[in-house]
PDB file of N, CA and C in Angstrom:
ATOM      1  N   UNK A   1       0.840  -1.170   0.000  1.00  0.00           N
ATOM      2  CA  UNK A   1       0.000   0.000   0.000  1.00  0.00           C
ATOM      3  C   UNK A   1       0.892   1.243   0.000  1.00  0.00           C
ATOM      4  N   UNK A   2       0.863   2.100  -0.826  1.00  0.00           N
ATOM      5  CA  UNK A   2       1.087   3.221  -0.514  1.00  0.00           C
ATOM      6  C   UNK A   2       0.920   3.985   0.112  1.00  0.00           C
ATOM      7  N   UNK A   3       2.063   4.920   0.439  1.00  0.00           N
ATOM      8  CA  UNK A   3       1.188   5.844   1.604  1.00  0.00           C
ATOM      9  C   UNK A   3       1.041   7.375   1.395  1.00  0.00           C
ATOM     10  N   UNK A   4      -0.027   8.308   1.926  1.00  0.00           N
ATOM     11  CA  UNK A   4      -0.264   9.730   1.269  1.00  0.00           C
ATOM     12  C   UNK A   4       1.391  10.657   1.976  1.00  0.00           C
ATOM     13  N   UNK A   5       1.199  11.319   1.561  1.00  0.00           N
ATOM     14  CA  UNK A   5       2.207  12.303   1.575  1.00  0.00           C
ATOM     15  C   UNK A   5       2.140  13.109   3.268  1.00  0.00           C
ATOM     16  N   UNK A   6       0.924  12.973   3.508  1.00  0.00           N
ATOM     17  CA  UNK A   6       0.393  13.465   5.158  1.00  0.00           C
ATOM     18  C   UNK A   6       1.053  12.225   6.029  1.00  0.00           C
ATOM     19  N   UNK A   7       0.282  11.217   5.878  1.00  0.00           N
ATOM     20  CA  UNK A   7       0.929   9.774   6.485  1.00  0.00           C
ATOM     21  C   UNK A   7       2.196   9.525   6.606  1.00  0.00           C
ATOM     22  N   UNK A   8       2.823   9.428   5.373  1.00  0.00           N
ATOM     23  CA  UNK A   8       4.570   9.702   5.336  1.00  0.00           C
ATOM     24  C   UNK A   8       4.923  10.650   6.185  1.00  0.00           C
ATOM     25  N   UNK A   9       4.676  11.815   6.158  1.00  0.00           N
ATOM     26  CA  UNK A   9       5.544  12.623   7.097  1.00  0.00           C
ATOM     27  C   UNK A   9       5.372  12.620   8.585  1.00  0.00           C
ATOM     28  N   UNK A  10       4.099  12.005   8.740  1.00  0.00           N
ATOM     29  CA  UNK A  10       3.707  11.823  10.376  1.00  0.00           C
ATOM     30  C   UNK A  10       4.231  10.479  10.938  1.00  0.00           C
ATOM     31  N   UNK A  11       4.541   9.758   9.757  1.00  0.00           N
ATOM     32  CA  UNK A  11       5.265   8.141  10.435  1.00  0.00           C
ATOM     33  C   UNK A  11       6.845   8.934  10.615  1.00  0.00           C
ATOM     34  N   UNK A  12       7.081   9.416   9.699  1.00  0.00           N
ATOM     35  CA  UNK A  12       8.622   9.603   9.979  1.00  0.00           C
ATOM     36  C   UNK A  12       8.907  10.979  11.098  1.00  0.00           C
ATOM     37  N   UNK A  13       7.834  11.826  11.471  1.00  0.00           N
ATOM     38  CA  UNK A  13       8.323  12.331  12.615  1.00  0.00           C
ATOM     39  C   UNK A  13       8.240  11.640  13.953  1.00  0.00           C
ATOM     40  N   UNK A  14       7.127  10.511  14.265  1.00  0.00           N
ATOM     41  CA  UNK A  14       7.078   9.695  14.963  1.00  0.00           C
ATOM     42  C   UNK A  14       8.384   8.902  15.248  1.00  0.00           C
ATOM     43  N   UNK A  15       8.686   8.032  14.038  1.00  0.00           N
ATOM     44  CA  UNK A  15      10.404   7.434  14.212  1.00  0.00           C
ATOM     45  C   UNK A  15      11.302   8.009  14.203  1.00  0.00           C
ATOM     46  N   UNK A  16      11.057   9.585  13.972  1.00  0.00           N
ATOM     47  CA  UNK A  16      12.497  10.087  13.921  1.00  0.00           C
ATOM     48  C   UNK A  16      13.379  10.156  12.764  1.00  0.00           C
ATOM     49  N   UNK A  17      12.913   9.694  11.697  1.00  0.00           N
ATOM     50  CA  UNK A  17      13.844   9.129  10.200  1.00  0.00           C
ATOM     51  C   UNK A  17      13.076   9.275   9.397  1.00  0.00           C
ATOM     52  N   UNK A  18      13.463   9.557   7.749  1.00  0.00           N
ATOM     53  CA  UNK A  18      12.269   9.783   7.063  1.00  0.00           C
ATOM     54  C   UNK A  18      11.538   8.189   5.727  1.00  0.00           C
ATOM     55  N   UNK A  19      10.668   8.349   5.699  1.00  0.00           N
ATOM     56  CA  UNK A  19      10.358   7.146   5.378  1.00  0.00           C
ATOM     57  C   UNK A  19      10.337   7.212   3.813  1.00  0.00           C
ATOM     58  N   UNK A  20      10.920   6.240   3.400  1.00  0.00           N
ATOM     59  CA  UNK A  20      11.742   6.254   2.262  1.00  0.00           C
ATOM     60  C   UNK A  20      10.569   4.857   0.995  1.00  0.00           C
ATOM     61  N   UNK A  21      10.334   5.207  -0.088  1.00  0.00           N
ATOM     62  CA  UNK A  21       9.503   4.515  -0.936  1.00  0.00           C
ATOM     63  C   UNK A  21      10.002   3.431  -1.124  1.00  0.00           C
ATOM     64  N   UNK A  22      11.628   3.315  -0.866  1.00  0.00           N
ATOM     65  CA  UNK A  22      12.237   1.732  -1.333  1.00  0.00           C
ATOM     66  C   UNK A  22      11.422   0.732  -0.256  1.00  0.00           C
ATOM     67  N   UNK A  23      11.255   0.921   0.941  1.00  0.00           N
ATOM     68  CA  UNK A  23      10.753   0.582   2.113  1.00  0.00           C
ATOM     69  C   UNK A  23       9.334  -0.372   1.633  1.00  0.00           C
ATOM     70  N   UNK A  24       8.539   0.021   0.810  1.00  0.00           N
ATOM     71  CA  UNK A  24       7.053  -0.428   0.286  1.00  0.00           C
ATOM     72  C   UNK A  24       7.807  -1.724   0.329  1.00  0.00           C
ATOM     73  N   UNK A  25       6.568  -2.338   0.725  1.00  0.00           N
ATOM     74  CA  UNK A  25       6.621  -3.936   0.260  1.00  0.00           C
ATOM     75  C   UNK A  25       8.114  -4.739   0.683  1.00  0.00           C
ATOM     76  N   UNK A  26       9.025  -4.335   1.292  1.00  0.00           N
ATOM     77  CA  UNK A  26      10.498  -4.899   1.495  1.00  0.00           C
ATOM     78  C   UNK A  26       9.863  -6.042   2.939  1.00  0.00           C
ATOM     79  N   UNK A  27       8.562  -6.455   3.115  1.00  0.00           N
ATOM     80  CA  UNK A  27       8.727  -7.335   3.892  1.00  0.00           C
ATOM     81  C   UNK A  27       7.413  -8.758   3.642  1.00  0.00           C
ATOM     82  N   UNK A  28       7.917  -9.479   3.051  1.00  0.00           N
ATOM     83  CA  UNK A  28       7.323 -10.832   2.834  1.00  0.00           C
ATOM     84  C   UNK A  28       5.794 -10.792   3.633  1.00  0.00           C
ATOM     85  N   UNK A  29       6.444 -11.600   4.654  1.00  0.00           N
ATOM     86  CA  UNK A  29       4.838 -12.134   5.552  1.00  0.00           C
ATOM     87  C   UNK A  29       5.166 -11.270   6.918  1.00  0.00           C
ATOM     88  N   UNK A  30       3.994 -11.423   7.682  1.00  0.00           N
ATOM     89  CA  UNK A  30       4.134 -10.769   8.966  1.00  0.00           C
ATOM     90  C   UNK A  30       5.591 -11.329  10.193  1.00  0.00           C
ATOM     91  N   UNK A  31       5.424 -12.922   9.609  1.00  0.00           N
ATOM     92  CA  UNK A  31       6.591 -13.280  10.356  1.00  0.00           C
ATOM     93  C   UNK A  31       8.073 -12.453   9.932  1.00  0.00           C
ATOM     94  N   UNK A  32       8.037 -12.264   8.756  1.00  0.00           N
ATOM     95  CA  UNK A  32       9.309 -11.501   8.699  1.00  0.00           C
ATOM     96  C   UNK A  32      10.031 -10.363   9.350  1.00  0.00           C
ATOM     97  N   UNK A  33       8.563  -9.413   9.859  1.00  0.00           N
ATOM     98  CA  UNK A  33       8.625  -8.616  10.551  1.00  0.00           C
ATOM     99  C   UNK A  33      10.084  -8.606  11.609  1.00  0.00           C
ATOM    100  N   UNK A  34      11.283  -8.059  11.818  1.00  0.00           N
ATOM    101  CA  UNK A  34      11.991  -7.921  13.253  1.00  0.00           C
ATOM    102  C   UNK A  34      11.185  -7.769  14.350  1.00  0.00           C
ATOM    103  N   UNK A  35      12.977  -7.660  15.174  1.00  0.00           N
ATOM    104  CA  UNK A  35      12.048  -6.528  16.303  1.00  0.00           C
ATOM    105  C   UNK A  35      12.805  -5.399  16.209  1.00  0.00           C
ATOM    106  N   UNK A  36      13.436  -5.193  15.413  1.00  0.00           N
ATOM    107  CA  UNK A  36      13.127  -3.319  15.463  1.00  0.00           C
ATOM    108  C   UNK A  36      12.482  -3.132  14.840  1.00  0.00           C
ATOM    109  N   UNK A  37      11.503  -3.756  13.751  1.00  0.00           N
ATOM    110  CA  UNK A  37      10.379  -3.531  13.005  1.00  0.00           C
ATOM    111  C   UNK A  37       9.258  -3.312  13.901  1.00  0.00           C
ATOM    112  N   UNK A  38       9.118  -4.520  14.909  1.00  0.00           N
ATOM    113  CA  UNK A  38       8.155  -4.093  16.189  1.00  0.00           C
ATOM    114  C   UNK A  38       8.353  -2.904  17.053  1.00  0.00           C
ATOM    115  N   UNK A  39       9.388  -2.438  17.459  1.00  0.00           N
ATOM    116  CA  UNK A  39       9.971  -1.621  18.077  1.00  0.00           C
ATOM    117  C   UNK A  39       9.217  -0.356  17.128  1.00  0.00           C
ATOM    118  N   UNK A  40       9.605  -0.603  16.127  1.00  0.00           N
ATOM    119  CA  UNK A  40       8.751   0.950  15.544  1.00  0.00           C
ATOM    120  C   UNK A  40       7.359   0.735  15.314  1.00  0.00           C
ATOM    121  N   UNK A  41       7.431  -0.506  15.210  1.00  0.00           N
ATOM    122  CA  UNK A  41       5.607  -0.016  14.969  1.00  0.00           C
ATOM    123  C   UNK A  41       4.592   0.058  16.636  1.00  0.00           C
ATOM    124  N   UNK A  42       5.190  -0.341  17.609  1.00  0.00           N
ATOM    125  CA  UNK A  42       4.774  -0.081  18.944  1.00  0.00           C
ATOM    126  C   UNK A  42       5.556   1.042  18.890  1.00  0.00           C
ATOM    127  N   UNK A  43       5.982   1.940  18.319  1.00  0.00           N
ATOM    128  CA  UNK A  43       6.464   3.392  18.984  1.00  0.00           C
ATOM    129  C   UNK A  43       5.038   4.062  18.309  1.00  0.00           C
ATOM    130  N   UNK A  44       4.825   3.798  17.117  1.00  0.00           N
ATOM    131  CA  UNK A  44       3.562   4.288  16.213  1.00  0.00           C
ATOM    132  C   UNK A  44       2.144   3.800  17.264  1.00  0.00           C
ATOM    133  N   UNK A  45       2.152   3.294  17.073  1.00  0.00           N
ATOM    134  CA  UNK A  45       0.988   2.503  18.097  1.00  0.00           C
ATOM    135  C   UNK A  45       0.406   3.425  19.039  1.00  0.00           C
ATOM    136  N   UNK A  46       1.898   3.905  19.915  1.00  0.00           N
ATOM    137  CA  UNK A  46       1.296   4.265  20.891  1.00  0.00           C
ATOM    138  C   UNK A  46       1.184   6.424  21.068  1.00  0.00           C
ATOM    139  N   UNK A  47       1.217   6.707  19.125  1.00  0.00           N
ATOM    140  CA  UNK A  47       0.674   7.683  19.134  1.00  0.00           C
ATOM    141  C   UNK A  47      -0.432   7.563  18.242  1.00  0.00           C
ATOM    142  N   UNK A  48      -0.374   6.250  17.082  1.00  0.00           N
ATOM    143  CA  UNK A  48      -1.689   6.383  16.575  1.00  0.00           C
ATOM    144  C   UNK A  48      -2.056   4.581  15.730  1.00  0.00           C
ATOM    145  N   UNK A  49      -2.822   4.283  15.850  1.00  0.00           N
ATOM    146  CA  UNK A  49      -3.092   3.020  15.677  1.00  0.00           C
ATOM    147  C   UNK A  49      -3.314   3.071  14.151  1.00  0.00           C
ATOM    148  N   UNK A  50      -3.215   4.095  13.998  1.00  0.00           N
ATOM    149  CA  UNK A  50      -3.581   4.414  12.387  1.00  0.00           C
ATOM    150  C   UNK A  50      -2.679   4.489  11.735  1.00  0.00           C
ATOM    151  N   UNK A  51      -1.565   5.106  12.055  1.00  0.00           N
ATOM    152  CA  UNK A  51       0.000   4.966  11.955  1.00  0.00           C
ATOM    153  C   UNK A  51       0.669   4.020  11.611  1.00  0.00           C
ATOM    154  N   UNK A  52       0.082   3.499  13.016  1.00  0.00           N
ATOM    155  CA  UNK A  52       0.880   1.970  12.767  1.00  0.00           C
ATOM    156  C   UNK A  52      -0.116   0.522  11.943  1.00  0.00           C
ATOM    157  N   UNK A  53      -0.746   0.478  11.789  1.00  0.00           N
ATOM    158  CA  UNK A  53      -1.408  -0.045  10.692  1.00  0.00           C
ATOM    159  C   UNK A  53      -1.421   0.272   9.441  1.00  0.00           C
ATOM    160  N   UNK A  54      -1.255   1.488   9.102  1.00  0.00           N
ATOM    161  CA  UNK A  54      -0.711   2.002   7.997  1.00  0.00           C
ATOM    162  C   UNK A  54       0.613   1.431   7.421  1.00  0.00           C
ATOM    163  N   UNK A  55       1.656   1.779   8.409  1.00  0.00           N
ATOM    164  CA  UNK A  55       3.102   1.312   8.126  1.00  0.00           C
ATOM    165  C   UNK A  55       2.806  -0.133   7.807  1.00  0.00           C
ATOM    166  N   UNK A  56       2.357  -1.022   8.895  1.00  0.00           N
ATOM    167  CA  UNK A  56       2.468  -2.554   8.361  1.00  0.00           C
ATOM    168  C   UNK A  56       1.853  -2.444   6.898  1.00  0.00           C
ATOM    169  N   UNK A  57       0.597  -1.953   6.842  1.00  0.00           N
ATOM    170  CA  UNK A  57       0.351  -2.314   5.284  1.00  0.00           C
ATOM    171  C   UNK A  57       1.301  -1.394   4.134  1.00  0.00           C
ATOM    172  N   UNK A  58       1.948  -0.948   4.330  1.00  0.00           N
ATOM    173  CA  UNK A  58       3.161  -0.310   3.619  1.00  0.00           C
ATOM    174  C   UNK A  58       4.354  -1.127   3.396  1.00  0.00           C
ATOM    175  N   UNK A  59       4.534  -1.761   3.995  1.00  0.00           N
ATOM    176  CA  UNK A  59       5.667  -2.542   4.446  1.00  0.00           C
ATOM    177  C   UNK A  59       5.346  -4.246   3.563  1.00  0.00           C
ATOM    178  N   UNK A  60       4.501  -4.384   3.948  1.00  0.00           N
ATOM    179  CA  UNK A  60       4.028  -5.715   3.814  1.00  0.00           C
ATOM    180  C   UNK A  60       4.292  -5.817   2.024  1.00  0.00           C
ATOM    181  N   UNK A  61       4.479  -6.697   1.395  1.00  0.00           N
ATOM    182  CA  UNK A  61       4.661  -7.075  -0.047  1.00  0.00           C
ATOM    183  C   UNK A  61       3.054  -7.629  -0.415  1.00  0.00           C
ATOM    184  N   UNK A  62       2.510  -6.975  -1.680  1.00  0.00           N
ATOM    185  CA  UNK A  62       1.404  -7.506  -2.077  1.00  0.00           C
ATOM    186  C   UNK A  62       0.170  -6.539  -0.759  1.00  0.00           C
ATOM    187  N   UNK A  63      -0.921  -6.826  -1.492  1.00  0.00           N
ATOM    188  CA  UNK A  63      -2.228  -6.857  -1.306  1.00  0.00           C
ATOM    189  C   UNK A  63      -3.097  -7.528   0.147  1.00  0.00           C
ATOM    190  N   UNK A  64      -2.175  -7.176   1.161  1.00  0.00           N
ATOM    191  CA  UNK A  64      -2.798  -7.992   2.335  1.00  0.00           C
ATOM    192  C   UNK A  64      -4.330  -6.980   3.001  1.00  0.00           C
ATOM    193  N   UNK A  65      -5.028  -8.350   3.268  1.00  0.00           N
ATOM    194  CA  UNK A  65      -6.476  -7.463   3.688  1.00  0.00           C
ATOM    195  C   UNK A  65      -6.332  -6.739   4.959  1.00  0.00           C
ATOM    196  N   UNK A  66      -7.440  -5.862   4.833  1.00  0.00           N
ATOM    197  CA  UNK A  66      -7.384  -4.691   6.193  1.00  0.00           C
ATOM    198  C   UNK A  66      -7.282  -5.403   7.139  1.00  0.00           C
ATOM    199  N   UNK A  67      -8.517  -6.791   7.127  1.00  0.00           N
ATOM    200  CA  UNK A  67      -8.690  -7.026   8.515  1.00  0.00           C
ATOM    201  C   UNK A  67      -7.569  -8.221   9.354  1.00  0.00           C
ATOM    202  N   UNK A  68      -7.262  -8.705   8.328  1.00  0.00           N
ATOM    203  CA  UNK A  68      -5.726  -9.552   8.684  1.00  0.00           C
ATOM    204  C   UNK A  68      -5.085  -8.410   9.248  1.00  0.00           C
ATOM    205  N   UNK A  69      -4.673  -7.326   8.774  1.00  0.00           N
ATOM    206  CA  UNK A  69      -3.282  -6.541   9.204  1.00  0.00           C
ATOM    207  C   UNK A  69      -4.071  -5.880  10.808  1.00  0.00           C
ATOM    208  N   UNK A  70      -5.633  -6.029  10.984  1.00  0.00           N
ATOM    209  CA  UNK A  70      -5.935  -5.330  12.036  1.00  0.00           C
ATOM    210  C   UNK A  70      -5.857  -6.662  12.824  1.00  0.00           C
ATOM    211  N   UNK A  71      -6.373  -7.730  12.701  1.00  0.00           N
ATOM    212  CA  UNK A  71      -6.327  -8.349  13.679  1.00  0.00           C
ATOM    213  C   UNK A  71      -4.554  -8.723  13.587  1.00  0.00           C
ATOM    214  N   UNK A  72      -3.478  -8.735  13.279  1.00  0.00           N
ATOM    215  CA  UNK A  72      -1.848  -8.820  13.727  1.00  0.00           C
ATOM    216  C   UNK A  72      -1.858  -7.227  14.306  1.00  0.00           C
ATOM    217  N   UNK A  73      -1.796  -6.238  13.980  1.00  0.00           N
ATOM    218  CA  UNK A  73      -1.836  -5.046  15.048  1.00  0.00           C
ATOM    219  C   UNK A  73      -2.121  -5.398  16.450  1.00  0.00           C
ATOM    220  N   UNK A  74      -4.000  -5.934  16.762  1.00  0.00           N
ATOM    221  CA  UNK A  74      -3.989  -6.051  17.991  1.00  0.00           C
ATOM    222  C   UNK A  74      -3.813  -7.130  19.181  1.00  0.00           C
ATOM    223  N   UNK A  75      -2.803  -8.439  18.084  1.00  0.00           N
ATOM    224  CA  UNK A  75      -2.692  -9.214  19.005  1.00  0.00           C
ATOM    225  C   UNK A  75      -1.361  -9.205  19.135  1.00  0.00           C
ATOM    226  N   UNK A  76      -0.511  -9.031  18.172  1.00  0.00           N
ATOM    227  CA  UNK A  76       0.999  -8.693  18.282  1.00  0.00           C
ATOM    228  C   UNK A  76       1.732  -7.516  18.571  1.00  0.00           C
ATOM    229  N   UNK A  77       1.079  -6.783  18.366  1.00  0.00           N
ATOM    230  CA  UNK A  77       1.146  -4.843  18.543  1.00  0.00           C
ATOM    231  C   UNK A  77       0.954  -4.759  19.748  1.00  0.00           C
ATOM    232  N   UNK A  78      -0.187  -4.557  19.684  1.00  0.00           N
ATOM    233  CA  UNK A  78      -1.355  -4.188  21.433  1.00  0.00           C
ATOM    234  C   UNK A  78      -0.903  -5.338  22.203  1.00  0.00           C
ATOM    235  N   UNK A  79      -0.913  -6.609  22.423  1.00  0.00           N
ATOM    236  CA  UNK A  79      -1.305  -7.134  23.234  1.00  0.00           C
ATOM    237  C   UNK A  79       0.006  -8.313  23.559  1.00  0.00           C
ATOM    238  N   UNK A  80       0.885  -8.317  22.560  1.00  0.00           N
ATOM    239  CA  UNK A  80       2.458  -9.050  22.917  1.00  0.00           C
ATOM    240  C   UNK A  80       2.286 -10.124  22.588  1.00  0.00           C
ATOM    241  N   UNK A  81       1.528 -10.743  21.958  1.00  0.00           N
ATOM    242  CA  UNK A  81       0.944 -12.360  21.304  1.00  0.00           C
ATOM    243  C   UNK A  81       2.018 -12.116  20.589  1.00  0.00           C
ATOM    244  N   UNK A  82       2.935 -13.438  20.511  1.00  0.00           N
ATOM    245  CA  UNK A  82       3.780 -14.056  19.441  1.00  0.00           C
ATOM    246  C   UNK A  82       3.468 -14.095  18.049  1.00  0.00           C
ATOM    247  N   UNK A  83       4.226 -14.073  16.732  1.00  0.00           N
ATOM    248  CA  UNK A  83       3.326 -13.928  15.762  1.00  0.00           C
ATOM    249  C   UNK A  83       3.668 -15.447  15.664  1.00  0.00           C
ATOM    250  N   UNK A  84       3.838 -16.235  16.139  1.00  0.00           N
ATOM    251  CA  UNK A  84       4.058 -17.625  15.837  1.00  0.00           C
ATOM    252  C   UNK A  84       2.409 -18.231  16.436  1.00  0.00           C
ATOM    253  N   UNK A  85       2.486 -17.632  18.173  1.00  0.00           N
ATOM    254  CA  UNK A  85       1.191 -17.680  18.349  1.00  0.00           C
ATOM    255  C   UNK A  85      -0.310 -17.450  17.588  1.00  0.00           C
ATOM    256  N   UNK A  86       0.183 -16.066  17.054  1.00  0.00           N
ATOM    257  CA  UNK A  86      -1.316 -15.507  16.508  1.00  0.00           C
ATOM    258  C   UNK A  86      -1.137 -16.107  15.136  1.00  0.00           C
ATOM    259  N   UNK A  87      -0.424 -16.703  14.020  1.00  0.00           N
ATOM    260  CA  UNK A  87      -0.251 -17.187  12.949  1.00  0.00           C
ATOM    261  C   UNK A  87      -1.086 -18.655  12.962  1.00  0.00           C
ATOM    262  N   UNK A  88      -1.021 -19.267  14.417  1.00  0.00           N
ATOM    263  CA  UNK A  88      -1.733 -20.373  14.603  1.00  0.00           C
ATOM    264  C   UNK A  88      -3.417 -20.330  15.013  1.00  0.00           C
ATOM    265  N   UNK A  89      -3.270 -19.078  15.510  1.00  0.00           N
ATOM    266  CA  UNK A  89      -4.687 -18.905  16.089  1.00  0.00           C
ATOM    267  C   UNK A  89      -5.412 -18.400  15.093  1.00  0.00           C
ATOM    268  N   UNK A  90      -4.980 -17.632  13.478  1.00  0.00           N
ATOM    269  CA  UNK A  90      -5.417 -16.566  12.482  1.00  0.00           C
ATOM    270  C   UNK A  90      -5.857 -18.208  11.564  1.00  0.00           C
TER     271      UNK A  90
END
């Protein structure tokens, strides 16, 4: 997913760094995710859930649905569920 030009600049004052287009899609499946990938998206999180749902679907390679990327937000994001865990439970 792309992201608007408003969105971009509010993720990257949030992280501190500016968010760069090579970035789209540079991450397979949710498991690929790090943890400094988590690390930033719980820094987003915890100014806007919109933010950080945004970024994952930015990030993510391909066409993943809203409600997949919402339900990994609030069980791996919000709530510290393993994505090994929530991959079994999804």
């Amino acid at each position: 997913m792309e992201l608007s030009a408003d969105l971009q600049r509010k993720i990257s004052i949030v992280l501190g760094r500016e968010i760069l287009p090579a970035g789209q899609g540079d991450v397979d499946s949710f498991a690929e995710f790090t943890e400094s990938d988590l690390t930033d998206l719980r820094m987003l999180e915890k100014k806007s859930g919109i933010l950080a749902i945004s970024y994952i679907r930015f990030r993510l390679k391909g066409d993943v649905e809203l409600n997949r990327v919402v339900s990994y937000y609030a069980s791996v994001i919000q709530q510290g569920v393993s994505v090994v865990d929530w991959m079994q439970a999804s």
